[in-house]
Protein backbone atom coordinates (compact mmCIF):
# COMPACT_ATOMS: atom_id res chain seq x y z
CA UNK A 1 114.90 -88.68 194.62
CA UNK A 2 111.76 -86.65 196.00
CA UNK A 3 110.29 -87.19 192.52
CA UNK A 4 111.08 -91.52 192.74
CA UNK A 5 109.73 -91.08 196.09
CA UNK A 6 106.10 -89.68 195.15
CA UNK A 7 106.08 -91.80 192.32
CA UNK A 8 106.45 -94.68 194.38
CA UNK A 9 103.90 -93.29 197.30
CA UNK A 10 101.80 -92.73 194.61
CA UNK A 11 101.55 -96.46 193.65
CA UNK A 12 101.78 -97.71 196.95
CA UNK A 13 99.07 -95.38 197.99
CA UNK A 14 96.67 -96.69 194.88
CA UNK A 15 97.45 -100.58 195.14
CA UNK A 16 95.99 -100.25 199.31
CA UNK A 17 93.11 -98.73 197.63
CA UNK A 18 92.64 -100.98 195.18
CA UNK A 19 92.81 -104.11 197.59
CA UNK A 20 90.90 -102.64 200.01
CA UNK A 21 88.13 -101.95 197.32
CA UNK A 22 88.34 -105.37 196.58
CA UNK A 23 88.16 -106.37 199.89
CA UNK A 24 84.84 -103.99 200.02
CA UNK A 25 83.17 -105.86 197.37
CA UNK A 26 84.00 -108.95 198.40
CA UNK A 27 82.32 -108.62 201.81
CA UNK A 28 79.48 -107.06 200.22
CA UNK A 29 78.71 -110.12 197.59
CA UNK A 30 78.28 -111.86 200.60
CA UNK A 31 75.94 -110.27 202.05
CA UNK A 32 74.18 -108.21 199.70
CA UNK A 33 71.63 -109.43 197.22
CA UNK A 34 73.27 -108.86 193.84
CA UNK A 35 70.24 -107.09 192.42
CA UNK A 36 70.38 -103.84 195.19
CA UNK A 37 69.89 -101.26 192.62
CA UNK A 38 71.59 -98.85 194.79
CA UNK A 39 74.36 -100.58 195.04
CA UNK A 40 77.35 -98.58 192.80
CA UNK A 41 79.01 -100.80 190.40
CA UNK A 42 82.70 -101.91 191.49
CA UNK A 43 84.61 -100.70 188.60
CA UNK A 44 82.80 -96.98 188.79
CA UNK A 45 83.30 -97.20 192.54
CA UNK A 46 87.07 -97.99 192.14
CA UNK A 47 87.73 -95.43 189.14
CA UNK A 48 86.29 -92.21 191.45
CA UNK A 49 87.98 -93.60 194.64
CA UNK A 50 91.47 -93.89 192.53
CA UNK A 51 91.26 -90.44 190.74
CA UNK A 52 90.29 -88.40 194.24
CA UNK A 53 92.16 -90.06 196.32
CA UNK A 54 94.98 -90.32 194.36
CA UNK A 55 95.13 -86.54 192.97
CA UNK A 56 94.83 -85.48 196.91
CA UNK A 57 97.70 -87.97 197.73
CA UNK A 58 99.52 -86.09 194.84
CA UNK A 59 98.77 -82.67 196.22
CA UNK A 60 99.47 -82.78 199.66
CA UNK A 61 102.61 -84.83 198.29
CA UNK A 62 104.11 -81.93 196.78
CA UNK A 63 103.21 -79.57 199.45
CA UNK A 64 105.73 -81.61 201.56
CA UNK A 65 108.21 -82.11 199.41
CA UNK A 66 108.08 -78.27 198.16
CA UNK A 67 108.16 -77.08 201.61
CA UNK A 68 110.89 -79.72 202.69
CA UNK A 69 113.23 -78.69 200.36
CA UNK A 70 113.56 -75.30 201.84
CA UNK A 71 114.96 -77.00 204.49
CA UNK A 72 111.73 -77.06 206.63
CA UNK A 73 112.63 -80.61 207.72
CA UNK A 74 110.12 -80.70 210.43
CA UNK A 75 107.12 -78.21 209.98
CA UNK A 76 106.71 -79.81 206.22
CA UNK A 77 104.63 -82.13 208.27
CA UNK A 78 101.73 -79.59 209.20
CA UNK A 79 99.68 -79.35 205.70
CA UNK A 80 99.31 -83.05 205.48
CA UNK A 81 98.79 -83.63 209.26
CA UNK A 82 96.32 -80.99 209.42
CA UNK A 83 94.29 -82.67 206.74
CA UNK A 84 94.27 -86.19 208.32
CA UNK A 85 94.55 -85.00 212.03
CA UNK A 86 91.99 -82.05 212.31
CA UNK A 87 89.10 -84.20 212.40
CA UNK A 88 90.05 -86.14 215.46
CA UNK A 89 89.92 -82.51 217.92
CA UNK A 90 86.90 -81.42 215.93
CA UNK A 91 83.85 -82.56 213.89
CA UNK A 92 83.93 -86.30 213.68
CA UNK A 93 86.43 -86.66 216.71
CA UNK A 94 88.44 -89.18 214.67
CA UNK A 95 91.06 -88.50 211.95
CA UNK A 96 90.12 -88.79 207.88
CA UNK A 97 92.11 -90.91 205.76
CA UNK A 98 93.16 -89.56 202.50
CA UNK A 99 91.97 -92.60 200.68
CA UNK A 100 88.11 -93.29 201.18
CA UNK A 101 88.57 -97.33 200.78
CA UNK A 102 89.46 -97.46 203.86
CA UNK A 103 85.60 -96.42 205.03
CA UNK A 104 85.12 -100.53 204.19
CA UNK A 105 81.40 -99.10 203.59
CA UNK A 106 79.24 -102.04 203.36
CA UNK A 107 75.75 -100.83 204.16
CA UNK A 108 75.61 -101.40 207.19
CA UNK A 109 75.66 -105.13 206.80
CA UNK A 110 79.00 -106.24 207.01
CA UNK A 111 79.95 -108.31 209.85
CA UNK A 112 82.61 -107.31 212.46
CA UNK A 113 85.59 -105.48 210.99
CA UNK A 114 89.07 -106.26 210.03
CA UNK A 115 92.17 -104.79 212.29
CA UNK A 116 92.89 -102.49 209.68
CA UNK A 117 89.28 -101.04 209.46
CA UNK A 118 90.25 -99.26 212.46
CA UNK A 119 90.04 -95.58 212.74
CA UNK A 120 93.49 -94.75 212.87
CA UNK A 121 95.61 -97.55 210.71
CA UNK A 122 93.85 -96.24 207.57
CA UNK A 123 94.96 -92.28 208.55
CA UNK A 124 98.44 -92.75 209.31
CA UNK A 125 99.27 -95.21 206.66
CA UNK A 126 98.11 -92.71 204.16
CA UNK A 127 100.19 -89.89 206.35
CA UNK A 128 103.42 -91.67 206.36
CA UNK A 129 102.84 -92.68 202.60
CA UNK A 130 101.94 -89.12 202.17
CA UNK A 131 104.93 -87.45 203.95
CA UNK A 132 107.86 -89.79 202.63
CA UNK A 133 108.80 -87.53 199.95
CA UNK A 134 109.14 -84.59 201.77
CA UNK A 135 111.23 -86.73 204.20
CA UNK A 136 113.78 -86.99 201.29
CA UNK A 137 113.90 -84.22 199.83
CA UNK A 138 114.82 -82.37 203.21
CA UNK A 139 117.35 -84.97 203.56
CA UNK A 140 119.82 -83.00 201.32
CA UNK A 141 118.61 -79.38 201.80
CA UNK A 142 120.37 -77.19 203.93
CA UNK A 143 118.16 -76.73 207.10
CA UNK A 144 116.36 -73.29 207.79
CA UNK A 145 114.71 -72.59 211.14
CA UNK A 146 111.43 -71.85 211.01
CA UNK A 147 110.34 -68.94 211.39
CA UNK A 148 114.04 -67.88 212.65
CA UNK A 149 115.93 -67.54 215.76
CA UNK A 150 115.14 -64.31 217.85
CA UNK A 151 113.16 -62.66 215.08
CA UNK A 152 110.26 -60.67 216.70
CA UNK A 153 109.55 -59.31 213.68
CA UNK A 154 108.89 -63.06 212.35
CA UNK A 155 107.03 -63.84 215.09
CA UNK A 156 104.61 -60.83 215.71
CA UNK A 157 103.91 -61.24 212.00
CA UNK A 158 102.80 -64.96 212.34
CA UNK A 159 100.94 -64.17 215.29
CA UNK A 160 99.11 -62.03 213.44
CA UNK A 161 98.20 -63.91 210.45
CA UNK A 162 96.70 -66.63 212.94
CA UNK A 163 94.94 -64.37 214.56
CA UNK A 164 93.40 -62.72 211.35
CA UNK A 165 92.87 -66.18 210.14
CA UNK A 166 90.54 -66.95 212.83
CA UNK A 167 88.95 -63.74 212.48
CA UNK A 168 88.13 -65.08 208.66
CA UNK A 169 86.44 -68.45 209.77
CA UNK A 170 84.65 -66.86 212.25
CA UNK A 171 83.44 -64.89 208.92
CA UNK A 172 83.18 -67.55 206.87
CA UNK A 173 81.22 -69.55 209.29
CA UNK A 174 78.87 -66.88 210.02
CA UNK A 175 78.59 -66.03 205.95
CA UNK A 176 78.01 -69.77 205.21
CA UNK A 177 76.57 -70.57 207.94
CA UNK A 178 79.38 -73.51 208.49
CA UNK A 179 83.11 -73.74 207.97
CA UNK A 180 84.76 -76.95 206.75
CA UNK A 181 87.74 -76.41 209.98
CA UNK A 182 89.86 -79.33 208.01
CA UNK A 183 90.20 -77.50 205.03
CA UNK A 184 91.12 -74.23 206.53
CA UNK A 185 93.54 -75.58 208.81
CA UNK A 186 95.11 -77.29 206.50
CA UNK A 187 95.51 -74.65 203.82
CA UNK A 188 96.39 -72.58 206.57
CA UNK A 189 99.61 -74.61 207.26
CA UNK A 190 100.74 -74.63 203.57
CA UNK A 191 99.94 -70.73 203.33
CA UNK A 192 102.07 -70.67 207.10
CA UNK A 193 105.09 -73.39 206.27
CA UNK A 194 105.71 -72.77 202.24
CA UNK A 195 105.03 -68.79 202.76
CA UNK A 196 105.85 -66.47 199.22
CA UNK A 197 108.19 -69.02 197.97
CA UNK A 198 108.68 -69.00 194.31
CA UNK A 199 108.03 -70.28 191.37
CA UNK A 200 105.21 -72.04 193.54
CA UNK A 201 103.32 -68.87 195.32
CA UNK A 202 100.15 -68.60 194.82
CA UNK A 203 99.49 -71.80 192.29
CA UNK A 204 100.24 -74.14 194.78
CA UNK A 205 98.20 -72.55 197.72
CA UNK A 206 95.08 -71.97 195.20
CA UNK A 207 95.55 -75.43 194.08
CA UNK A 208 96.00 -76.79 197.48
CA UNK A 209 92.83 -74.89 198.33
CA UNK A 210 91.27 -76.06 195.27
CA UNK A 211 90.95 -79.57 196.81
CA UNK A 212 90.75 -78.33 200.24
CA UNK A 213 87.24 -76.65 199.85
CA UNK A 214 86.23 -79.34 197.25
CA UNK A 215 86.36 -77.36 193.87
CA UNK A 216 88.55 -79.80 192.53
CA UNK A 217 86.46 -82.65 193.45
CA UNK A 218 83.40 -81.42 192.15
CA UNK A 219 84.92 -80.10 188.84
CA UNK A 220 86.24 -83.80 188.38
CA UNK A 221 82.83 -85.25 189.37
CA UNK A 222 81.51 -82.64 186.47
CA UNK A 223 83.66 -83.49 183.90
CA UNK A 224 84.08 -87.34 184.13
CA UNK A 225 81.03 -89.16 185.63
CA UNK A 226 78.55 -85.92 185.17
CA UNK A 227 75.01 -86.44 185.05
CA UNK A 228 72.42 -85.45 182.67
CA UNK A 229 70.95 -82.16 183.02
CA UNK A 230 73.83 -80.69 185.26
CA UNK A 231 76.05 -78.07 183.00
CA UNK A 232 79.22 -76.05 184.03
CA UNK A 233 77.67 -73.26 184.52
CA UNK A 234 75.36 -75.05 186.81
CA UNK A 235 77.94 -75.98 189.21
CA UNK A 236 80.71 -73.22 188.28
CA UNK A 237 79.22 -70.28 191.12
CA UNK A 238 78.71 -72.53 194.32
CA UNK A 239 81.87 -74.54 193.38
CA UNK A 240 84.10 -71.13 193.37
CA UNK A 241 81.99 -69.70 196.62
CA UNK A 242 83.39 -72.82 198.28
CA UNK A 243 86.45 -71.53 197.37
CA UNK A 244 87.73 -68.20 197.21
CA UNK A 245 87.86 -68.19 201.17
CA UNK A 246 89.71 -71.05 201.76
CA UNK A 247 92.09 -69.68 198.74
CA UNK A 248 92.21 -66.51 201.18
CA UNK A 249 93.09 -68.48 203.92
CA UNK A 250 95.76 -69.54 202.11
CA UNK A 251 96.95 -66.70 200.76
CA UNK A 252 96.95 -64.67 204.23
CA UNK A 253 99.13 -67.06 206.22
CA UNK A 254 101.56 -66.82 203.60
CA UNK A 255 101.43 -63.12 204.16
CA UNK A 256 103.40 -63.40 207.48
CA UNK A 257 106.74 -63.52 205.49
CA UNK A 258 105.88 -59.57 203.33
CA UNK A 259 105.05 -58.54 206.55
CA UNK A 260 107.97 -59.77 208.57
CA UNK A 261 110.33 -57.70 206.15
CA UNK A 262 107.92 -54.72 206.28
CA UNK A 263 107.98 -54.77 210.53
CA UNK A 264 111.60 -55.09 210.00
CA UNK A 265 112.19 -51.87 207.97
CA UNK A 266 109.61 -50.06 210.17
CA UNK A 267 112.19 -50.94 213.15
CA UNK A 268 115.16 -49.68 211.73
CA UNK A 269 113.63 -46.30 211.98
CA UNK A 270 111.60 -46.65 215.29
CA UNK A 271 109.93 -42.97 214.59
CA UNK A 272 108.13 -44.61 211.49
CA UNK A 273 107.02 -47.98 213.78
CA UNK A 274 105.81 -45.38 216.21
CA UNK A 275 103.81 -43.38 213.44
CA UNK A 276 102.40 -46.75 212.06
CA UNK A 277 100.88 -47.55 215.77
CA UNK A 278 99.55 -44.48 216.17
CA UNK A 279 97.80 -44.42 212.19
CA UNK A 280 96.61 -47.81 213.14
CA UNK A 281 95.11 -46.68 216.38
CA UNK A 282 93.38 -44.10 214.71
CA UNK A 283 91.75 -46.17 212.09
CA UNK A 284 90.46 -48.33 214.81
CA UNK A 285 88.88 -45.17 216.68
CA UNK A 286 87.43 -44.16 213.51
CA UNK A 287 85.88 -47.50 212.21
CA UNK A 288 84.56 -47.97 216.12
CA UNK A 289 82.74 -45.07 215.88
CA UNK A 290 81.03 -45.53 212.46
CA UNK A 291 80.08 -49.29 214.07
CA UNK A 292 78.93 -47.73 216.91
CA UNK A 293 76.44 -45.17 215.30
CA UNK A 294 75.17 -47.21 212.74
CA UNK A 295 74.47 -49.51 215.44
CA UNK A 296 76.59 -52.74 214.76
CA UNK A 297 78.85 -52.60 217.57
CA UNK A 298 78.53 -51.76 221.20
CA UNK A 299 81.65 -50.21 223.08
CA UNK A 300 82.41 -52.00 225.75
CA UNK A 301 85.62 -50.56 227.23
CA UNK A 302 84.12 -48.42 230.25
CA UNK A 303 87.30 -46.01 230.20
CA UNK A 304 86.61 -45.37 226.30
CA UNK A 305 82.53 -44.65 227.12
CA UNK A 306 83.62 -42.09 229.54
CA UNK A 307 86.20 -40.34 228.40
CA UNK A 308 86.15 -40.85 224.19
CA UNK A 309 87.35 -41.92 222.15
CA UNK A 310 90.11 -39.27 221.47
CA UNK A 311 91.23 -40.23 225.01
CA UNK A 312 91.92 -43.42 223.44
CA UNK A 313 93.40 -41.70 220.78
CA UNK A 314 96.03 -39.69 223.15
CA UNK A 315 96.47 -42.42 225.56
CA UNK A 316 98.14 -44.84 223.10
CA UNK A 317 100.02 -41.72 221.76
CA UNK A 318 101.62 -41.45 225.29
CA UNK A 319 102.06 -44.79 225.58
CA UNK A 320 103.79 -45.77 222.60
CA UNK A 321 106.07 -42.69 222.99
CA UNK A 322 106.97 -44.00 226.21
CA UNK A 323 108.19 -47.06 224.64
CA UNK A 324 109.98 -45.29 221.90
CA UNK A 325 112.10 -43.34 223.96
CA UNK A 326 112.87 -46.58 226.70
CA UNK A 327 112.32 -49.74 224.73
CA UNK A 328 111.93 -49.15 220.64
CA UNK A 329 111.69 -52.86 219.63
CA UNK A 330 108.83 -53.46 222.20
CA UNK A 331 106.70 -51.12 219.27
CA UNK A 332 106.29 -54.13 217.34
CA UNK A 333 104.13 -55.71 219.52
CA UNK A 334 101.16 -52.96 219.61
CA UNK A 335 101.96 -52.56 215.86
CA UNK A 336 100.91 -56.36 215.24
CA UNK A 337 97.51 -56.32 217.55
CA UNK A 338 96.30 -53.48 216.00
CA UNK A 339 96.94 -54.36 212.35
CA UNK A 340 95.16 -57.79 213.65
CA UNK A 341 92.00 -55.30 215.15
CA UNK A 342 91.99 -53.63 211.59
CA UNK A 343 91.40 -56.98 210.05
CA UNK A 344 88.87 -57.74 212.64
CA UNK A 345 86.89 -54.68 211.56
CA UNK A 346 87.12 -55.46 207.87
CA UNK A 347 85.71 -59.15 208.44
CA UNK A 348 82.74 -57.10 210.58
CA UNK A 349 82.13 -55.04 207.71
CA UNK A 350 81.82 -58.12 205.26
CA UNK A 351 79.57 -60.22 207.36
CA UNK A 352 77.48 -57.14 208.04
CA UNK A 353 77.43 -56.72 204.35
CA UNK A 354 76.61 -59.66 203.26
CA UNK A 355 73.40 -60.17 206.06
């Protein structure tokens, strides 16, 4: 059924498309001269709205319907919505449609626009098009809670991998100098809601990615309406810096689930949880102080500038073998902010790198 139902978004998805590219052209025979060189013809226009639009519709598609039959029947909703909803709290403060006919772009000349030119009928058409077949196939799967009840391992470890995500497009943005916020988001859900799942981990988050950061888009430009003079190899290095960090994006929210079962172990033995604080503590002292003398970082915790930092070091000692002897399972909350500072100090040392 969740295979009749993509199918079927899939043509319903392309025949809007198609009549609102007709539509398009229509308007601008009217009220364009016919001999506008820079004017794109209608079939070429059509062909390259059809095969982008259409392969994201498929993508995001099977995202859903992947994550729905795990019995997410609620959070399957996230990749897609992220895609077409991101955009209205940020950047163009209105949501994207999938399918880019419903732009209507005329030039500039067309007269007043139709009901459904609209910002937001063209959006969440193409997001309940998008989302019906993960609607059925979560119909007949058993239903999992997500992330579980009353599991603070689950949680600390998705708190986490948000919080090391943002610490990656603050990278990326200051590495690139600008971070497409859509595409991480989005990949960023799918990483989040489809986790290590197999057979699909990590094809479908690299694919998903793929289109995300605009790879796919550019290989397809490349390889069926290239133009002269512009080779693979051309286009092969900036197309894959676009996206290995969106791929890592991906690939790091789906790390909450590994580390969930790892924070779980560590609590059955408490001692080891308590070690694992402490070893992360330290590494944070240490890669302070190398920031610090080289001149990277400023410290600007007054206690830590007066006393040291192997005050800091013995202070969380004391502190986490307080917990350890009253309140164990509290450990995993220090354990997940300082695995999240580690991170921070890794994306430091790759945007210091790379300036």
């Amino acid at each position: 059924m969740g295979l009749l139902a993509t199918v079927l978004g899939l043509f319903a998805f392309l025949l809007i498309q198609g009549l609102l590219a007709a539509y398009s052209f229509d308007e601008l025979r009217e009220t364009l001269d016919a001999s506008r060189s820079d004017t794109p013809g209608p079939v070429w226009h059509l062909a390259a709205s059809l095969v982008y639009g259409g392969t994201i519709y498929l993508v995001l598609a099977v995202a859903g319907a992947v994550v729905a039959a795990r019995g997410h029947r609620f959070v399957f909703v996230l990749p897609a919505a992220a895609w077409v909803l991101v955009t209205a709290v940020v950047g163009a403060q209105q949501p994207a449609p999938i399918g880019t006919e419903w732009n209507l772009e005329c030039f500039g000349v067309c007269p007043v626009g139709p009901w459904f030119g609209h910002a937001w009928v063209g959006p969440l058409v193409d997001l309940a098009l998008v989302l019906g077949p993960g609607w059925i196939a979560g119909r007949r799967a058993e239903q999992r809670r997500w992330p579980g009840p009353g599991d603070a391992a689950a949680v600390a470890s998705i708190l986490t991998c948000s919080a090391a995500i943002a610490t990656a497009f603050w990278a990326i943005s200051v590495i690139e100098r600008g971070a497409d916020e859509r595409a991480v988001v989005a990949t960023a859900a799918l990483g989040f809601t489809l986790g290590v799942s197999r057979p699909w981990w990590p094809w479908l988050h690299v694919l998903f990615a793929a289109f995300a950061a605009g790879f796919a888009g550019l290989m397809l430009n490349l390889f069926l309406w290239s133009e002269p003079g512009y080779a693979l190899s051309d286009v092969l290095p900036y197309a894959m810096r676009q996206l290995w960090p969106i791929a890592a994006v991906g690939l790091i929210a789906s790390a909450w689930q590994p580390l969930a079962r790892a924070t779980r172990k560590l609590q059955e033995r408490p001692i080891k949880l308590m070690i694992a604080v402490n070893a992360l503590n330290l590494v944070d002292a240490v890669m302070t102080l190398i920031a610090v003398e080289s001149g990277h970082a400023f410290e600007t915790n007054p206690v830590i500038r007066f006393a040291g930092l192997p005050a800091k070091i013995v202070l969380v000692g004391l502190l986490t073998w307080l917990l350890y002897r009253r309140k164990p399972s509290a450990l995993v909350w220090p354990f997940a902010a300082l695995l999240w500072v580690a991170c921070y100090h890794v994306a430091g040392i790759f945007v210091n790198g790379w300036r």
